[in-house]
N, C-alpha and C. Protein backbone atom coordinates (compact mmCIF):
# COMPACT_ATOMS: atom_id res chain seq x y z
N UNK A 1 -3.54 -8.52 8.07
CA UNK A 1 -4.09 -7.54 7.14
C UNK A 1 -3.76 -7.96 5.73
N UNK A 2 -4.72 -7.62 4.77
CA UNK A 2 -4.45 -7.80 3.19
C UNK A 2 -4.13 -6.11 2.75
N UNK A 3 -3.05 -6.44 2.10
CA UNK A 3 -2.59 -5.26 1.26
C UNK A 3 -2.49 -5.84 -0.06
N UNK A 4 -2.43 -4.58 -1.00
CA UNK A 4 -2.51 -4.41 -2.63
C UNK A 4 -1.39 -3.37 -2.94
N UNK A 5 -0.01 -3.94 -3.24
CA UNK A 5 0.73 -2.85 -3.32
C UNK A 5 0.66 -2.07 -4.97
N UNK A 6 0.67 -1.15 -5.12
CA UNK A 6 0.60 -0.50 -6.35
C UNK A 6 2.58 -0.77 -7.18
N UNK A 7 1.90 -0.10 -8.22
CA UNK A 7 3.30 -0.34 -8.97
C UNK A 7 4.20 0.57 -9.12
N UNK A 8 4.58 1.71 -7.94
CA UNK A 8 5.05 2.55 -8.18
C UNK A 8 6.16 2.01 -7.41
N UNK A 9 5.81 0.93 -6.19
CA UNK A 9 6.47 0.26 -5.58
C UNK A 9 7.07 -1.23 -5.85
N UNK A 10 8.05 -1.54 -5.53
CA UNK A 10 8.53 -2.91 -5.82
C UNK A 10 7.69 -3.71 -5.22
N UNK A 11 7.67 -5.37 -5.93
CA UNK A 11 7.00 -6.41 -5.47
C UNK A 11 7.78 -6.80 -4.39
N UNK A 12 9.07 -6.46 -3.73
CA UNK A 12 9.99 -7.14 -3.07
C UNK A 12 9.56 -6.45 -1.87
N UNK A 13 8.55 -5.51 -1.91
CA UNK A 13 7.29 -4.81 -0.99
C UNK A 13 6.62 -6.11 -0.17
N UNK A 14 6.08 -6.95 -0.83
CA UNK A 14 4.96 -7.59 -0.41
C UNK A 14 5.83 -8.75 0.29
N UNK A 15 7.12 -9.05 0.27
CA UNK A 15 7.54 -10.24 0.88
C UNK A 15 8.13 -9.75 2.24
N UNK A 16 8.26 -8.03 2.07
CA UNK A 16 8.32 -7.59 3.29
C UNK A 16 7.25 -7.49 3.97
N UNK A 17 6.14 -7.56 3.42
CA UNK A 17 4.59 -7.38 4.14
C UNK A 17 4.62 -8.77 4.56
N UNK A 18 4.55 -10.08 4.08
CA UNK A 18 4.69 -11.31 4.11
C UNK A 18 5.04 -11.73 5.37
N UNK A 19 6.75 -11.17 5.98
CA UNK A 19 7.68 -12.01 6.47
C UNK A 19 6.52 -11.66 8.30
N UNK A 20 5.88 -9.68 7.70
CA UNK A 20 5.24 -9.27 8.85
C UNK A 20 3.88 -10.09 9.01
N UNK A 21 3.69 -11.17 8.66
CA UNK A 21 2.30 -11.80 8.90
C UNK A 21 1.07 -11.90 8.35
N UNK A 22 1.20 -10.48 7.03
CA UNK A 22 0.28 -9.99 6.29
C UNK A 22 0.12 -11.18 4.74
N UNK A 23 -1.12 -10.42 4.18
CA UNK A 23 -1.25 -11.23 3.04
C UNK A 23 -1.18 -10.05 2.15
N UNK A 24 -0.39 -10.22 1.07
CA UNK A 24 -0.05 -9.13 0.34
C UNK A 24 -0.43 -9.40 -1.53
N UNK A 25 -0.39 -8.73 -2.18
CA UNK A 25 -0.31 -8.47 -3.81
C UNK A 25 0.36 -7.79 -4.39
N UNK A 26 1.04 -7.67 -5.17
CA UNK A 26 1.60 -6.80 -5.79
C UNK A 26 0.71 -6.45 -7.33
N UNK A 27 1.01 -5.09 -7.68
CA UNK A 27 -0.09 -5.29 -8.92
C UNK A 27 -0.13 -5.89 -9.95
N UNK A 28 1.48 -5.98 -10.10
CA UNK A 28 2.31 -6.97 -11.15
C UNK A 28 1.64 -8.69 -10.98
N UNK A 29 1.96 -9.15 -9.65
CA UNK A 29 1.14 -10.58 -9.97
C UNK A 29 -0.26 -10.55 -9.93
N UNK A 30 -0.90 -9.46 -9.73
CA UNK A 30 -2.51 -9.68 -10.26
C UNK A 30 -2.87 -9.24 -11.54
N UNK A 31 -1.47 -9.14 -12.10
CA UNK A 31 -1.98 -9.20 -13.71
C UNK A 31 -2.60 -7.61 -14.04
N UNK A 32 -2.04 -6.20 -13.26
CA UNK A 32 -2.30 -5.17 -13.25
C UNK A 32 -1.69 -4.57 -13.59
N UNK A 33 0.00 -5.03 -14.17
CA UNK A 33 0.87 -3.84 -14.01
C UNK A 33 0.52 -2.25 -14.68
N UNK A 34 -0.23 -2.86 -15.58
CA UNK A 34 -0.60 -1.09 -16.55
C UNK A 34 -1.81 -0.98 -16.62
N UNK A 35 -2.61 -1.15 -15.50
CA UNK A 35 -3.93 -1.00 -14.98
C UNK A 35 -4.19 0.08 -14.70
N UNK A 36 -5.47 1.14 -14.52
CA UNK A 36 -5.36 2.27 -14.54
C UNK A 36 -5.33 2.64 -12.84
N UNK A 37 -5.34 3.71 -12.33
CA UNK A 37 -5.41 3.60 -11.11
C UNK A 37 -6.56 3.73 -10.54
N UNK A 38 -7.30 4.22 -11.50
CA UNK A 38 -8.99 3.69 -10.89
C UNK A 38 -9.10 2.35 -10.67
N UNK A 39 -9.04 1.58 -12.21
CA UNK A 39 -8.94 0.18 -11.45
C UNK A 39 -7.88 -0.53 -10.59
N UNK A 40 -7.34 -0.02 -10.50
CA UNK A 40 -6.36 -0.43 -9.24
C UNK A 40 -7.24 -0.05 -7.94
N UNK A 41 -7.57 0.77 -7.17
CA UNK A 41 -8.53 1.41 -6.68
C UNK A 41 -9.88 0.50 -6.86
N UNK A 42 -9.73 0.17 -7.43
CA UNK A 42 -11.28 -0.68 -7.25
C UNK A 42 -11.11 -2.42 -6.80
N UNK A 43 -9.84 -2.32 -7.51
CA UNK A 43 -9.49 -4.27 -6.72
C UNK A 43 -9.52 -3.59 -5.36
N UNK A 44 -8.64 -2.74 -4.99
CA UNK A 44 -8.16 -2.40 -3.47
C UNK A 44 -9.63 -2.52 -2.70
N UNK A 45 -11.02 -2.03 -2.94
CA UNK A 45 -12.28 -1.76 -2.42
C UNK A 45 -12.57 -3.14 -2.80
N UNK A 46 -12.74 -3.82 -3.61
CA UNK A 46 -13.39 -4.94 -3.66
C UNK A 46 -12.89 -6.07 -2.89
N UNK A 47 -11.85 -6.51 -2.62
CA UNK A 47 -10.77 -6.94 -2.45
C UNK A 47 -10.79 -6.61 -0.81
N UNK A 48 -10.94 -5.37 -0.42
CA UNK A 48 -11.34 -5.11 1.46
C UNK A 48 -9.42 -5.25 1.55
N UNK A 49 -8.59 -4.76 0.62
CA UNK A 49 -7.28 -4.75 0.79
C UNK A 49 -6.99 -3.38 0.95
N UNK A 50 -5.78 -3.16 1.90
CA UNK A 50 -5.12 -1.78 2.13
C UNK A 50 -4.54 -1.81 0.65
N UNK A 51 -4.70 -0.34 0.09
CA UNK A 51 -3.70 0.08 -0.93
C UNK A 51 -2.58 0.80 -0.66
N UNK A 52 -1.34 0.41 -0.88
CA UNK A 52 -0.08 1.19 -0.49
C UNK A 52 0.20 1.45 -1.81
N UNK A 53 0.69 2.96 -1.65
CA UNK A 53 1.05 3.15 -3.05
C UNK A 53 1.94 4.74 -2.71
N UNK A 54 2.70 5.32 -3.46
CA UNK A 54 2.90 6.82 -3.01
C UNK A 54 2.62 7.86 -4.01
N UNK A 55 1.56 6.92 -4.91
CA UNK A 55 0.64 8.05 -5.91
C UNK A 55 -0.07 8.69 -4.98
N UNK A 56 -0.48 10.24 -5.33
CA UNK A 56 -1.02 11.41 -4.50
C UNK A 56 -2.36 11.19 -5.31
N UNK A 57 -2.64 10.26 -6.41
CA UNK A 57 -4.29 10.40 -6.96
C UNK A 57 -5.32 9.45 -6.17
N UNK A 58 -4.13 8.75 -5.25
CA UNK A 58 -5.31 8.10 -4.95
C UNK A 58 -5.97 8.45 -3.34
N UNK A 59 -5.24 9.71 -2.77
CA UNK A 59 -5.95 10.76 -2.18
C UNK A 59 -7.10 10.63 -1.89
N UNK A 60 -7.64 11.13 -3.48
CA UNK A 60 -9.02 11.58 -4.04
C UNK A 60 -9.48 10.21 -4.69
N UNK A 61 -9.01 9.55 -5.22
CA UNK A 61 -9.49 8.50 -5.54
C UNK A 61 -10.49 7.11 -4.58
N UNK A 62 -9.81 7.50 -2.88
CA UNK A 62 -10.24 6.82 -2.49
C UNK A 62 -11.61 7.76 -1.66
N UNK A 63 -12.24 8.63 -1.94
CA UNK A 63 -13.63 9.47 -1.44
C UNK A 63 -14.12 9.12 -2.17
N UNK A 64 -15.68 8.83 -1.45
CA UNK A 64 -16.22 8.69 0.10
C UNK A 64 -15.55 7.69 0.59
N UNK A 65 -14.21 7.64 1.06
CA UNK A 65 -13.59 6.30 2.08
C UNK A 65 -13.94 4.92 1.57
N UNK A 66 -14.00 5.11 0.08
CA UNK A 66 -13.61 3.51 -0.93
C UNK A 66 -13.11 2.38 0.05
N UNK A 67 -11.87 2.75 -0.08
CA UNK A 67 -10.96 1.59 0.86
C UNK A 67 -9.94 2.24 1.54
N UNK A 68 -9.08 1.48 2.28
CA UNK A 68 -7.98 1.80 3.39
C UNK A 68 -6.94 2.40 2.25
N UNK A 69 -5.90 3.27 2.59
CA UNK A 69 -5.01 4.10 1.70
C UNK A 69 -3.45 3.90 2.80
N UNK A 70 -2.75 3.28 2.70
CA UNK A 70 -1.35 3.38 3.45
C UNK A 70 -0.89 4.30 2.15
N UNK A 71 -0.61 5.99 2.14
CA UNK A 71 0.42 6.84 1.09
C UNK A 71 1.95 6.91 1.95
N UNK A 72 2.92 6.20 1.43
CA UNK A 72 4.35 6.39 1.80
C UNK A 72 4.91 7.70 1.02
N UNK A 73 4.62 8.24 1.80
CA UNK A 73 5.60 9.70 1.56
C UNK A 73 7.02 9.92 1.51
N UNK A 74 8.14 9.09 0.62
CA UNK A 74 8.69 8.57 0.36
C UNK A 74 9.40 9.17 -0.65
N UNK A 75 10.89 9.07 -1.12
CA UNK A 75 11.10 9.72 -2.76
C UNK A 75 11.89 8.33 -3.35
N UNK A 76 12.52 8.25 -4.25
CA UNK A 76 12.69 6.86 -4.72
C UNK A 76 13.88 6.15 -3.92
N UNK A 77 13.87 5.09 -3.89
CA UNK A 77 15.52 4.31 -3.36
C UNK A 77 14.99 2.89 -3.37
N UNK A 78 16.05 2.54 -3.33
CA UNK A 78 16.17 0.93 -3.20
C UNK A 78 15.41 0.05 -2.54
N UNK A 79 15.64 -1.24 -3.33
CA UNK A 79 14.61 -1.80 -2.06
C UNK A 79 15.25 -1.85 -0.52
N UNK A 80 16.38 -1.83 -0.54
CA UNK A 80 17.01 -2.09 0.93
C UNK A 80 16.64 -0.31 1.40
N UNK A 81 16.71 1.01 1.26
CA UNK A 81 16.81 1.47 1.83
C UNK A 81 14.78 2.08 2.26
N UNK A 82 14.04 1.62 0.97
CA UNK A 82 12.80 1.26 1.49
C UNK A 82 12.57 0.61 2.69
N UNK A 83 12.90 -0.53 2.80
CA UNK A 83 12.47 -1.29 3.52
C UNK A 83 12.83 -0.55 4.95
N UNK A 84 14.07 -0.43 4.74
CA UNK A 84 14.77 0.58 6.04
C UNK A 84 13.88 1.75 6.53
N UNK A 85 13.68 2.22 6.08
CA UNK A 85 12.99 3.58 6.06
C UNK A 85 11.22 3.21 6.61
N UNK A 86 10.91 2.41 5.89
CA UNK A 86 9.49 1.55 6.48
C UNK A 86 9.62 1.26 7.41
N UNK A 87 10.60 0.20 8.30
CA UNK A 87 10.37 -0.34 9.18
C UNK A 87 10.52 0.68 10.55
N UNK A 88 11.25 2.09 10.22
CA UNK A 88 11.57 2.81 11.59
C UNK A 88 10.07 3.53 11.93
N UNK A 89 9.21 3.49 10.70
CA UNK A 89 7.47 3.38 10.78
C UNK A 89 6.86 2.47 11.08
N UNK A 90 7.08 1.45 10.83
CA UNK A 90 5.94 0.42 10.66
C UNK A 90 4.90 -0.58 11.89
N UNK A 91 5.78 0.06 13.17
CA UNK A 91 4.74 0.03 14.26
C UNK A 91 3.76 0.94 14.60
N UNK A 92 4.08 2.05 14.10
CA UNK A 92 2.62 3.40 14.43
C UNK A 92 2.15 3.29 13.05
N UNK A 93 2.22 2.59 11.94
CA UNK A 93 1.29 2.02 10.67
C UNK A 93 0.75 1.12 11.06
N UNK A 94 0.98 0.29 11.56
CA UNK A 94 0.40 -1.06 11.65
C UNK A 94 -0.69 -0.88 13.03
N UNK A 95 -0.42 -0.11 13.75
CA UNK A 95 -0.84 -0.02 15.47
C UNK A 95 -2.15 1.04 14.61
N UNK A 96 -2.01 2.25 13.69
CA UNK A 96 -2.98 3.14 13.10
C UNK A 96 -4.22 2.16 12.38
N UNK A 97 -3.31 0.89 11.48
CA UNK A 97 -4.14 -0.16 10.90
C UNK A 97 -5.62 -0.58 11.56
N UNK A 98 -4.87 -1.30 12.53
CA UNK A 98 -5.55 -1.70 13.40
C UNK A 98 -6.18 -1.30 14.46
N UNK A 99 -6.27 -0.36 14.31
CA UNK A 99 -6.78 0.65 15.32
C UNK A 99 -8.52 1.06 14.47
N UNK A 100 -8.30 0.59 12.83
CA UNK A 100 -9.52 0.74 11.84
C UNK A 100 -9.08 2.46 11.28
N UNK A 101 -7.78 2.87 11.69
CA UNK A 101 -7.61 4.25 10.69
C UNK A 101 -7.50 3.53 9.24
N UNK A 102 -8.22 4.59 8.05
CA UNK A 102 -8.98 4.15 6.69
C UNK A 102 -7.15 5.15 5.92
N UNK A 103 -7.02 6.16 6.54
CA UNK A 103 -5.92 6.82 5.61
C UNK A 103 -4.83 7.11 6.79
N UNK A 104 -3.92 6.33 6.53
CA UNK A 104 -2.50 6.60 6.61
C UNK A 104 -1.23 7.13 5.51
N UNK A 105 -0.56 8.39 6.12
CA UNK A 105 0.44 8.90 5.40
C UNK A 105 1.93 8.84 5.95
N UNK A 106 2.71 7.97 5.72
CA UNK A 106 3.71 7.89 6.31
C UNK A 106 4.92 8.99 5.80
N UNK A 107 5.31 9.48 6.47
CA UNK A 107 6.52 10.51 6.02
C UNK A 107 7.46 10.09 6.34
């Protein structure tokens, strides 16, 4: 899978997407960091990349079903305790992925 991680999240995101097999972005190396989130939202659709992000605009941003939406329902912490917290998810995300679910909300 291609993901587009937003910048609310660390880039140290995408090497965890990486190590899982995926092809990842962060918004920072596509030269997005203060991109709006529409256009963020629009690489994600053009691009045919999942957007992970745990902005609530892009909800609505992504109707009529733009592109795929992974929202981590999440509050802030580290990258170690991110990652932690992801991975006790990240087989019923990934299994939802691929399954062609367009919006995932991980809590």
């Amino acid at each position: 899978m291609k993901f587009l991680v937003d910048a609310q999240l660390p880039p140290a995101l995408c090497g965890w997407l990486r190590e899982r097999g995926h092809d990842a972005l962060h918004v920072f190396e596509a030269g997005m960091i203060a991109a709006s989130d529409e256009a963020t939202a629009a690489r994600a659709e053009a691009d045919g990349s999942v957007l992970v992000s745990k902005d609530e605009d892009f909800v609505t941003l992504r109707l009529p079903d733009r592109f795929v939406f992974l929202w981590l329902r999440c509050g802030n912490s580290t990258n170690r305790a991110l990652t932690t917290w992801l991975e006790a998810r990240w087989e019923r995300i990934e299994a939802l992925l691929e399954e062609g679910e367009r919006f995932v909300e991980a809590r």
